[in-house]
C-alpha atoms as a PDB file:
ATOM      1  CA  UNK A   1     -47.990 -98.427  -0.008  1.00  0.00           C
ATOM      2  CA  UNK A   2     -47.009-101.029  -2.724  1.00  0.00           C
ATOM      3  CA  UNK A   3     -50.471-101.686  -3.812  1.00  0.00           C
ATOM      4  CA  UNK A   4     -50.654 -97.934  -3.748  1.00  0.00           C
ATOM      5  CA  UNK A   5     -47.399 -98.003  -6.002  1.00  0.00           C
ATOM      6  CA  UNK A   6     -48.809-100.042  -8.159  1.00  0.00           C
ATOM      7  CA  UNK A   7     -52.319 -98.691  -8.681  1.00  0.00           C
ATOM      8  CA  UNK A   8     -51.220 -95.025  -9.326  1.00  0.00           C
ATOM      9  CA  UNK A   9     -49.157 -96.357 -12.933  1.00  0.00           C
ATOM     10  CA  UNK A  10     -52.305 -98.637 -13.968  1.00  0.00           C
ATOM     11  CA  UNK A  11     -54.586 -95.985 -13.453  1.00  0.00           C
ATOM     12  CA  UNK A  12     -52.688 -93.401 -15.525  1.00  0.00           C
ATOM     13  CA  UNK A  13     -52.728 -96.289 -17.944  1.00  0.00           C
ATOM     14  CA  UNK A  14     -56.216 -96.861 -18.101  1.00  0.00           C
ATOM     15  CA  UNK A  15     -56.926 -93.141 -18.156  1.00  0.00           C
ATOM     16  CA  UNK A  16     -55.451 -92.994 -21.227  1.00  0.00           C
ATOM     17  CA  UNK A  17     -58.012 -95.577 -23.234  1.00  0.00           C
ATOM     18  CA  UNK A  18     -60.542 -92.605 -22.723  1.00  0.00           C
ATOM     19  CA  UNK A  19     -59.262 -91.172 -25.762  1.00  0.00           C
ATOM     20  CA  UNK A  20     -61.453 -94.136 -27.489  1.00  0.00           C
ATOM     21  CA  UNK A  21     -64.484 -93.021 -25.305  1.00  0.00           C
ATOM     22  CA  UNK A  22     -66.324 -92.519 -28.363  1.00  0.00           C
ATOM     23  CA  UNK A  23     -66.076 -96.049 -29.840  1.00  0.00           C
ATOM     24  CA  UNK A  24     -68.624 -97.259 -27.461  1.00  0.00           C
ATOM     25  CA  UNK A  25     -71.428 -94.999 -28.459  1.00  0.00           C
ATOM     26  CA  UNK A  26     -70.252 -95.405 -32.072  1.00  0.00           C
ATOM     27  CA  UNK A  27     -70.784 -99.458 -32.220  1.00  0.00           C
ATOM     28  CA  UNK A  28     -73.743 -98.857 -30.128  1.00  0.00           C
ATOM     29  CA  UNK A  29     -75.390 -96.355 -32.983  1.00  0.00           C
ATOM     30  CA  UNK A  30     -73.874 -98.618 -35.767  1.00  0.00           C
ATOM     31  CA  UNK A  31     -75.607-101.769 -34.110  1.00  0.00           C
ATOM     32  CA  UNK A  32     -79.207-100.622 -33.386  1.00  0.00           C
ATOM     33  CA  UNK A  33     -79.226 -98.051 -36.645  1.00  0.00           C
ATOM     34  CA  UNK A  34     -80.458-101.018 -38.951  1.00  0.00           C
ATOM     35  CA  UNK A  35     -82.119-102.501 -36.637  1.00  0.00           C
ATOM     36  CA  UNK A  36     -84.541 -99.945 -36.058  1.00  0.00           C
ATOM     37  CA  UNK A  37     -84.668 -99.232 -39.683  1.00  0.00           C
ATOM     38  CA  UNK A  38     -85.505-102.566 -40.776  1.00  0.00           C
ATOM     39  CA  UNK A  39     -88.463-102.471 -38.108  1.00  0.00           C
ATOM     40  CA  UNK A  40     -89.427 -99.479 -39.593  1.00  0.00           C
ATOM     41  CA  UNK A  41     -89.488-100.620 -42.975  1.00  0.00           C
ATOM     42  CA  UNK A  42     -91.431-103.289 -42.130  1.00  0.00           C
ATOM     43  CA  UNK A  43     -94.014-101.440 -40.381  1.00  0.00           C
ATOM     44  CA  UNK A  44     -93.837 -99.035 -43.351  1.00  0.00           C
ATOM     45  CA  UNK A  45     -94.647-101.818 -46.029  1.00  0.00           C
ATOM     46  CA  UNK A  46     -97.572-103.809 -44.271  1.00  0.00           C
ATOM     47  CA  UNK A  47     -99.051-100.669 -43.011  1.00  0.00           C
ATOM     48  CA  UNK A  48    -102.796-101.839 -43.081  1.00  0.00           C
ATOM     49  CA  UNK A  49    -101.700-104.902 -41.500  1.00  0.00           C
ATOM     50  CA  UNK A  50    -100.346-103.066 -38.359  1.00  0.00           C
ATOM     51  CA  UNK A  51    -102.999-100.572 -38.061  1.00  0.00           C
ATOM     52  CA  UNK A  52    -105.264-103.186 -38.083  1.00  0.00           C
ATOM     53  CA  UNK A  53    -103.197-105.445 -35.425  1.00  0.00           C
ATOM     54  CA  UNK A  54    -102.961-101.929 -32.969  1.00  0.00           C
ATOM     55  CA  UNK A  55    -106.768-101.064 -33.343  1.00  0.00           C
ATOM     56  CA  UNK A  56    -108.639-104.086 -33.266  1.00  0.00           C
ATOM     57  CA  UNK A  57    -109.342-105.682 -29.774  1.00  0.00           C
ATOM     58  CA  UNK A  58    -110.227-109.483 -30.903  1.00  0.00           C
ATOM     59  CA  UNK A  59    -107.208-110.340 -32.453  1.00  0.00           C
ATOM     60  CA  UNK A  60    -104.859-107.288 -31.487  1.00  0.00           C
ATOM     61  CA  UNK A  61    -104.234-104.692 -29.180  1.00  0.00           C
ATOM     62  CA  UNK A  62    -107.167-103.014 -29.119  1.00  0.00           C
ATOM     63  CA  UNK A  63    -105.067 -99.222 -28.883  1.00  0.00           C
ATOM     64  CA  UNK A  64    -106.853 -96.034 -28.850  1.00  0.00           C
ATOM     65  CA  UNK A  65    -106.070 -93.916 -32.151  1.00  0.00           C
ATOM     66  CA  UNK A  66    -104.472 -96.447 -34.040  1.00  0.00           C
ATOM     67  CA  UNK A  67    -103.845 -94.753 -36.943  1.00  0.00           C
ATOM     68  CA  UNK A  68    -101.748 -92.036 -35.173  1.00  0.00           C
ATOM     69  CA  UNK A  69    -100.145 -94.788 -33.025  1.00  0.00           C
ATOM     70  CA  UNK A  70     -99.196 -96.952 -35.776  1.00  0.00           C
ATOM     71  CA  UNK A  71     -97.691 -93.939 -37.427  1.00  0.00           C
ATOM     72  CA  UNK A  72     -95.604 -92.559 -34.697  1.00  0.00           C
ATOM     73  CA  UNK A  73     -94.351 -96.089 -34.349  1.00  0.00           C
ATOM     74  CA  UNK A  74     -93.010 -96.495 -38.396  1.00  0.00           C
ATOM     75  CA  UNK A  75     -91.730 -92.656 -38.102  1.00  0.00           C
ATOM     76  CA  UNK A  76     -89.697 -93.027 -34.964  1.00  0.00           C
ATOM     77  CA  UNK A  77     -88.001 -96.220 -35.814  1.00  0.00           C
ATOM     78  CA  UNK A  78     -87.383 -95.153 -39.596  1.00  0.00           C
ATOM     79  CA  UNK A  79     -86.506 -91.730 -38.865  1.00  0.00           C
ATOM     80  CA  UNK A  80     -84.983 -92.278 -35.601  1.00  0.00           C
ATOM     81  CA  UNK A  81     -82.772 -95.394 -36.950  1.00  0.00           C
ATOM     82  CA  UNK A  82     -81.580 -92.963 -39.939  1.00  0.00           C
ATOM     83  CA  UNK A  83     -80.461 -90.127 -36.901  1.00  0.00           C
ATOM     84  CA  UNK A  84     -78.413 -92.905 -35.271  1.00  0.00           C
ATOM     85  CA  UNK A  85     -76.922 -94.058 -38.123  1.00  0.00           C
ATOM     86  CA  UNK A  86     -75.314 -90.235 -38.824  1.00  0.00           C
ATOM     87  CA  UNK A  87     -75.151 -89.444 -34.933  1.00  0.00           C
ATOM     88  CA  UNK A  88     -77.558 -86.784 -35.622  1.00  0.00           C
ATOM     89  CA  UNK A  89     -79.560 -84.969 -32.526  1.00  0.00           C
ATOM     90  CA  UNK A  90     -78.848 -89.301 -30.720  1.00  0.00           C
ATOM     91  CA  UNK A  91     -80.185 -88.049 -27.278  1.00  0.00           C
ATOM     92  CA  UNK A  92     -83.042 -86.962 -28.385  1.00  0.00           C
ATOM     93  CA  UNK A  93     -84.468 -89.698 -30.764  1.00  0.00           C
ATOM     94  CA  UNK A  94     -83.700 -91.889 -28.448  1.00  0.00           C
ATOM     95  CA  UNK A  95     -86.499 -91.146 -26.255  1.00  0.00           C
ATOM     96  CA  UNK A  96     -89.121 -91.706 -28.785  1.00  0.00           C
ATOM     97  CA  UNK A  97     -86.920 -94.921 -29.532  1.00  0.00           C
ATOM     98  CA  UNK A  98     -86.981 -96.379 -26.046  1.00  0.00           C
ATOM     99  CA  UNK A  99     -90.731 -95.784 -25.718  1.00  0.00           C
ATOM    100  CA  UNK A 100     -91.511 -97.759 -28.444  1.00  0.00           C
ATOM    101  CA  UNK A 101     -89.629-100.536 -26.903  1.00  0.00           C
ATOM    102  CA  UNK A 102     -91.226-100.353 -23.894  1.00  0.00           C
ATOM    103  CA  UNK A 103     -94.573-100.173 -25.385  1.00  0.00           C
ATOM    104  CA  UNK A 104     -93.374-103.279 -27.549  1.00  0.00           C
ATOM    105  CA  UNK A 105     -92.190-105.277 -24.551  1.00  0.00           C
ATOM    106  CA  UNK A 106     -95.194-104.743 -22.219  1.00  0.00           C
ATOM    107  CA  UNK A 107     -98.019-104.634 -24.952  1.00  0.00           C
ATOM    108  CA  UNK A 108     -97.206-107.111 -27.074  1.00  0.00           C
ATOM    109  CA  UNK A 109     -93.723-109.213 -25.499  1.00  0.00           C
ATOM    110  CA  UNK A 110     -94.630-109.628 -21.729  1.00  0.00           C
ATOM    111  CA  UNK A 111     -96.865-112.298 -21.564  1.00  0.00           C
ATOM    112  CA  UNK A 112     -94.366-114.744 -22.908  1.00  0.00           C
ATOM    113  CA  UNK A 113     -91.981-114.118 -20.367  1.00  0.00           C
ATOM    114  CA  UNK A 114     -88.269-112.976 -20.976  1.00  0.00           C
ATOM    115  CA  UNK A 115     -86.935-115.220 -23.465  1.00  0.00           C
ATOM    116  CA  UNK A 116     -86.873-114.391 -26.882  1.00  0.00           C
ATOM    117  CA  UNK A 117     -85.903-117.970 -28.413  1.00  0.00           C
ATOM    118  CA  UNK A 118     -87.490-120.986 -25.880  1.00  0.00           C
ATOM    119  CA  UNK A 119     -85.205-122.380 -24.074  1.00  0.00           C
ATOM    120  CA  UNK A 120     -85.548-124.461 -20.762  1.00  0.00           C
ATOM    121  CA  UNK A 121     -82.193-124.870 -20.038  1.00  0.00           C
ATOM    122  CA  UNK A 122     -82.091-121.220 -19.178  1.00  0.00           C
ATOM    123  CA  UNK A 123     -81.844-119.488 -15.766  1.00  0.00           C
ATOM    124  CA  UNK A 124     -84.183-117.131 -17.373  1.00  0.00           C
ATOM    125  CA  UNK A 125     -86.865-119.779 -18.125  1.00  0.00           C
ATOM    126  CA  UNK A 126     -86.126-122.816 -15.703  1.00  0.00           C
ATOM    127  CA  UNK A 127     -86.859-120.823 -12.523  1.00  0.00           C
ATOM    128  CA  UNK A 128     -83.046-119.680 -10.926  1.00  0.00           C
ATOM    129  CA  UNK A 129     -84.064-116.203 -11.313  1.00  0.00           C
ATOM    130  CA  UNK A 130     -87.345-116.639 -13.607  1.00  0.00           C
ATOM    131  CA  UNK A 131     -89.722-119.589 -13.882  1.00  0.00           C
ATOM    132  CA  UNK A 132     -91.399-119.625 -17.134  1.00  0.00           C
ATOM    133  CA  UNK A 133     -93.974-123.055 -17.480  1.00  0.00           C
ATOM    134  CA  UNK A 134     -94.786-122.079 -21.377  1.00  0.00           C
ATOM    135  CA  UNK A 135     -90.728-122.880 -21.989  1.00  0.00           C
ATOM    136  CA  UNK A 136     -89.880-125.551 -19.740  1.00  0.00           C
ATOM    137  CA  UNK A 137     -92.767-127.746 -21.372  1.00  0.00           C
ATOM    138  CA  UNK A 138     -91.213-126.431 -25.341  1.00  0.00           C
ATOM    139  CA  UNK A 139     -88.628-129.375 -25.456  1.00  0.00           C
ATOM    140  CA  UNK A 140     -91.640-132.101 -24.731  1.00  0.00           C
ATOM    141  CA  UNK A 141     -93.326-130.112 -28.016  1.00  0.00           C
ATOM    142  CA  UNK A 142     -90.535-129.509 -30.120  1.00  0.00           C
ATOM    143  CA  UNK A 143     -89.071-133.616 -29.906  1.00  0.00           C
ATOM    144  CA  UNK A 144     -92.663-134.122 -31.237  1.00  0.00           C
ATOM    145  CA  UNK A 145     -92.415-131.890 -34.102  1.00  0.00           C
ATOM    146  CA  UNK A 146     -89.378-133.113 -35.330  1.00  0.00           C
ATOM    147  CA  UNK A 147     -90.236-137.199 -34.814  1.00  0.00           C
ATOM    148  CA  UNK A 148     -92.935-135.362 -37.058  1.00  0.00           C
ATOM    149  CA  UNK A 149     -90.966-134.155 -39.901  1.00  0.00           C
ATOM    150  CA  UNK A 150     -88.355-136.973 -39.671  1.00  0.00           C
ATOM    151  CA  UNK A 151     -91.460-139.358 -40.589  1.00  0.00           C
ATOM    152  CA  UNK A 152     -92.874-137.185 -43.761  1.00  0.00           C
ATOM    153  CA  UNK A 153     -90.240-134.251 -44.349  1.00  0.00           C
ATOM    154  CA  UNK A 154     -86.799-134.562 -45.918  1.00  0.00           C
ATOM    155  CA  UNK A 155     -85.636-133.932 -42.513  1.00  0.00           C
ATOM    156  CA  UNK A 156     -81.886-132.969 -43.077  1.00  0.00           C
ATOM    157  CA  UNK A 157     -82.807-130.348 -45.726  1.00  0.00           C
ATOM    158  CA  UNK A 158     -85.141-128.871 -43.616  1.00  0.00           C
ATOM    159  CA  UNK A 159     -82.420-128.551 -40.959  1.00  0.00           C
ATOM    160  CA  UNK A 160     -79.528-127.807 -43.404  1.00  0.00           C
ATOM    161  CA  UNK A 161     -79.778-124.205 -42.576  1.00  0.00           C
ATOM    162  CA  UNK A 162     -79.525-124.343 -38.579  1.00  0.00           C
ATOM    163  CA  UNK A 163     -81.347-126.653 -36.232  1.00  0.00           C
ATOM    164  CA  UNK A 164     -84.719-125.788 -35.459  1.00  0.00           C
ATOM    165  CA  UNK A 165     -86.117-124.049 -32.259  1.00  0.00           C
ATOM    166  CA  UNK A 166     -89.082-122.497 -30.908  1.00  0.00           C
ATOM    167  CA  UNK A 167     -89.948-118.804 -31.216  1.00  0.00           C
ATOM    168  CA  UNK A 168     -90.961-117.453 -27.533  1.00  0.00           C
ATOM    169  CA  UNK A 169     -91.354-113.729 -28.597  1.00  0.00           C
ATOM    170  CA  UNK A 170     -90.641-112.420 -25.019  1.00  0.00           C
ATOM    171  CA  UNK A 171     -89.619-108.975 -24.103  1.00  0.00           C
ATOM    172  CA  UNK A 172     -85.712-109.910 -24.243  1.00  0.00           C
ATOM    173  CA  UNK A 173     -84.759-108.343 -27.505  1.00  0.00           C
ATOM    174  CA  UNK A 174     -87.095-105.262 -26.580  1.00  0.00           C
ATOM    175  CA  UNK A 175     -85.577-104.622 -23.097  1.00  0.00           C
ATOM    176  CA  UNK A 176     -82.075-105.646 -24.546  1.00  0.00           C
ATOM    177  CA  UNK A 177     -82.417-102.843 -27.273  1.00  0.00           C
ATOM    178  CA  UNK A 178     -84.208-100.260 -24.191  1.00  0.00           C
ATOM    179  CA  UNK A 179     -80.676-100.596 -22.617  1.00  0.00           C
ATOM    180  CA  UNK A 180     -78.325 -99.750 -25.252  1.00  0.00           C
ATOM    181  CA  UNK A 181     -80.776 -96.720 -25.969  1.00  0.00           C
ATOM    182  CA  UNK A 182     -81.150 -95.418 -22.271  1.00  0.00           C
ATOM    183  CA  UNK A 183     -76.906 -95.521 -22.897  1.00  0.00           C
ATOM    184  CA  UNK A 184     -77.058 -93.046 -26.064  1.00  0.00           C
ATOM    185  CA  UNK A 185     -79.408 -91.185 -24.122  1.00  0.00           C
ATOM    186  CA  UNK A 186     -76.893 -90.680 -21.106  1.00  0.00           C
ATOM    187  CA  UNK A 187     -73.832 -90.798 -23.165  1.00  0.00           C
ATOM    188  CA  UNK A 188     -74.853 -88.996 -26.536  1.00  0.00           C
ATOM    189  CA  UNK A 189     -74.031 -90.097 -29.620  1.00  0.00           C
ATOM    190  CA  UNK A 190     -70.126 -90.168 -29.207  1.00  0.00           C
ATOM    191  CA  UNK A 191     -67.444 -88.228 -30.224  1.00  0.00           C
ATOM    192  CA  UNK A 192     -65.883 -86.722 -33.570  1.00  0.00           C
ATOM    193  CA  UNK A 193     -62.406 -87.028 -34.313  1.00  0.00           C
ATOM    194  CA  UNK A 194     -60.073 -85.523 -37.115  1.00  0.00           C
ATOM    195  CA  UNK A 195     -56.303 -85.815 -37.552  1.00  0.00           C
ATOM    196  CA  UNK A 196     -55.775 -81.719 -37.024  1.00  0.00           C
ATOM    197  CA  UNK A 197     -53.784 -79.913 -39.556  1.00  0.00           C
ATOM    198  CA  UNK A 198     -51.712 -81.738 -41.539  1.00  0.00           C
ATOM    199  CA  UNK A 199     -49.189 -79.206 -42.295  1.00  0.00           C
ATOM    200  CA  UNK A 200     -46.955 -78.526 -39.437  1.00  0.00           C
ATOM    201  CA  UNK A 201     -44.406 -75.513 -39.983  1.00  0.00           C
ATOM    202  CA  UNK A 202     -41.271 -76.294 -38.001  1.00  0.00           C
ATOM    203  CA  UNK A 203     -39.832 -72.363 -38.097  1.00  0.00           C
ATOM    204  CA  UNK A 204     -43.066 -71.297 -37.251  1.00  0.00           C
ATOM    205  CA  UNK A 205     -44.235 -72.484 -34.135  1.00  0.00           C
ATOM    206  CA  UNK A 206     -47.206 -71.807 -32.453  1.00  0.00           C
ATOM    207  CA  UNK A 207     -47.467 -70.678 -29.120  1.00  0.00           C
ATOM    208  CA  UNK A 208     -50.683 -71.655 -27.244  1.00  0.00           C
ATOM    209  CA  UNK A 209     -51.871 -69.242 -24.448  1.00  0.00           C
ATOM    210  CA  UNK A 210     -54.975 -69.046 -22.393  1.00  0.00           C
ATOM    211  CA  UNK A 211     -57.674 -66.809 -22.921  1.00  0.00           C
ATOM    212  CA  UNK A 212     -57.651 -63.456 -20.337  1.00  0.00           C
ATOM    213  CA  UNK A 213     -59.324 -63.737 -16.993  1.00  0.00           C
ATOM    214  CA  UNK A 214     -62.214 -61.109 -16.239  1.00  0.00           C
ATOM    215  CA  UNK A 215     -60.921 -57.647 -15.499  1.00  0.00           C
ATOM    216  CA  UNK A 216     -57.262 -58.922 -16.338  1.00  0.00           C
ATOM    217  CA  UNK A 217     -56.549 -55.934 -18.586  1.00  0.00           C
ATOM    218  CA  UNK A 218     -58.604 -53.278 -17.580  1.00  0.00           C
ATOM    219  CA  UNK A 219     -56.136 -50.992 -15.661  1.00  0.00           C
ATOM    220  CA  UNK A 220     -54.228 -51.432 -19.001  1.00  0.00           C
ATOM    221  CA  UNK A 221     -56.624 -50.241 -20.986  1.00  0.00           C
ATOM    222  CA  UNK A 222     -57.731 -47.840 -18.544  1.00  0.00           C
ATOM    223  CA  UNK A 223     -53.995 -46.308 -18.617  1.00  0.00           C
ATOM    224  CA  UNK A 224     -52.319 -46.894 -22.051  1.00  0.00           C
ATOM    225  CA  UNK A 225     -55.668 -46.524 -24.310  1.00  0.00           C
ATOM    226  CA  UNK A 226     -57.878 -43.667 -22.397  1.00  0.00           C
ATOM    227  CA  UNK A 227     -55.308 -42.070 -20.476  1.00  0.00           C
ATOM    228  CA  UNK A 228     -56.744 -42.321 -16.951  1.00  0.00           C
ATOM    229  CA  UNK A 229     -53.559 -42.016 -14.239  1.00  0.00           C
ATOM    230  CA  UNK A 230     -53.687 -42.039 -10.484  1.00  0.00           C
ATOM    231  CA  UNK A 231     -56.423 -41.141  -8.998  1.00  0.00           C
ATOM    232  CA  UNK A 232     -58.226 -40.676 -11.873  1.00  0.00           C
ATOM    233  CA  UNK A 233     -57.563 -44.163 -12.631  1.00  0.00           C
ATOM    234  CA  UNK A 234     -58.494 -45.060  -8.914  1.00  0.00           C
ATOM    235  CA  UNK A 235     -61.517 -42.903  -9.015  1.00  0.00           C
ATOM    236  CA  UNK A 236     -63.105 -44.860 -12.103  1.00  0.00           C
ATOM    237  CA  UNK A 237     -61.629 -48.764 -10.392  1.00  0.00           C
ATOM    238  CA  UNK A 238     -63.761 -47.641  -6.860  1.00  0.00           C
ATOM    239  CA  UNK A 239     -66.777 -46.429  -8.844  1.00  0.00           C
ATOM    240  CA  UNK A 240     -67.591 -50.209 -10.251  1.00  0.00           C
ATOM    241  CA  UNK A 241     -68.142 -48.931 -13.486  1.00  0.00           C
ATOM    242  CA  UNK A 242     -65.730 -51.639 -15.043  1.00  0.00           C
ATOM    243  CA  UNK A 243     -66.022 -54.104 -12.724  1.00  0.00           C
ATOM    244  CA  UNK A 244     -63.170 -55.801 -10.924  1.00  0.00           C
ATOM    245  CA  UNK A 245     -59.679 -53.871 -12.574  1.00  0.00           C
ATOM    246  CA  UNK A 246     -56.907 -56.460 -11.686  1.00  0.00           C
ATOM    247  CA  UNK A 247     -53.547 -54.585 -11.356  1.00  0.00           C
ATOM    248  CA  UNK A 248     -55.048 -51.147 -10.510  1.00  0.00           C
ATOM    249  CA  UNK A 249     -53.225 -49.406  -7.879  1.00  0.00           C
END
């Protein structure tokens, strides 16, 4: 009964941080919104490169119809991104959103594995819940490289900017990005708030009432308005003609 106690206050508590619902959805739009553009901008400027990389088979993906691909894969990030960015029609372009993701992650992303940056230290790499070879054996390659560079580069310039790493280009940042889209797509695109009127009239209050139920003033009507009494009232109540008549007797 304590715990009970207890729980009843928190959760009226916690109810009330549902009038931020929408802030979710919001950061969620604000964070993949340039994202997606930026993809597809850069799909948009090296056009003939990506058409080329989706049709041919040696070097690429070897896609049917690459043009129309290739196109439908600039559009729906460019025009898609812009949508999210205003909260415009968000359920809806983000179904052409998370199939380009998906189509990213297991056409181009999923033979590399799940990680996006290599890293063997990784549960997702070093075989507690995924065992990727390619980035257990990058630390072996990447101490080479850099005896490498420390030899003939200027070694601390070339790290002055962050220290470097090796690019695994799995399907993490794809999948990652198919999440927070399957969320818009459940959730919508969040909610719009404004501070009401800002004049409030203090000697002229409004009173707030609920609309009228169904067939709540029809025997009023019926009586006061077209004159029907009694039975004549009754008559026109039992011949269904306006429905249920609450009141009529």
């Amino acid at each position: 009964m304590r715990l009970l106690n207890l729980y009843t206050p928190l959760h009226k508590l916690l109810d009330k941080s549902l009038v931020f619902e929408g802030l979710a959805p919001l950061l969620l739009r604000l964070y993949l919104a340039p994202v997606m553009i930026q993809g597809g901008w850069t799909k948009y400027q090296g056009f003939d490169g990506i058409l080329d990389w989706f049709g041919h088979a040696d070097y690429g993906l070897g896609l049917p119809f690459p043009f129309v691909l290739a196109f439908l894969a600039t559009a729906a990030e460019l025009v898609g991104g812009l949508f999210l960015l205003i909260g415009l029609a968000t359920r809806w372009v983000s179904i052409p959103l998370m199939l380009t993701m998906l189509v990213a992650a297991f056409t181009v992303h999923w033979p590399n594995g799940w990680a996006a940056i290599a890293d063997a230290n990784s549960w997702m790499s070093d075989g507690t819940i995924i065992l990727n070879e390619a980035v257990l054996n990058m630390p072996d390659k990447l101490a080479a490289a850099k005896v490498v560079l420390q030899a003939h580069g200027n070694y601390e310039r070339l790290t002055s900017s962050g220290k470097l790493v090796v690019l695994n280009n799995g399907i993490e940042f794809a999948m990652t990005y198919f999440i927070m889209l399957l969320s818009l797509f459940f959730s919508g695109g969040g909610k719009y708030t404004s501070v009401g009127c800002p004049i409030k009239l203090s000697d002229s209050p409004v009173e707030v009432t609920r609309s009228p139920l169904l067939g709540e003033h029809t025997a009023e009507i019926l009586s006061e308005v077209l004159g029907y009494k009694g039975e004549n009232l009754a008559r026109v109540v039992e011949s269904g003609a306006v429905g249920t008549a609450k009141g009529a007797t």
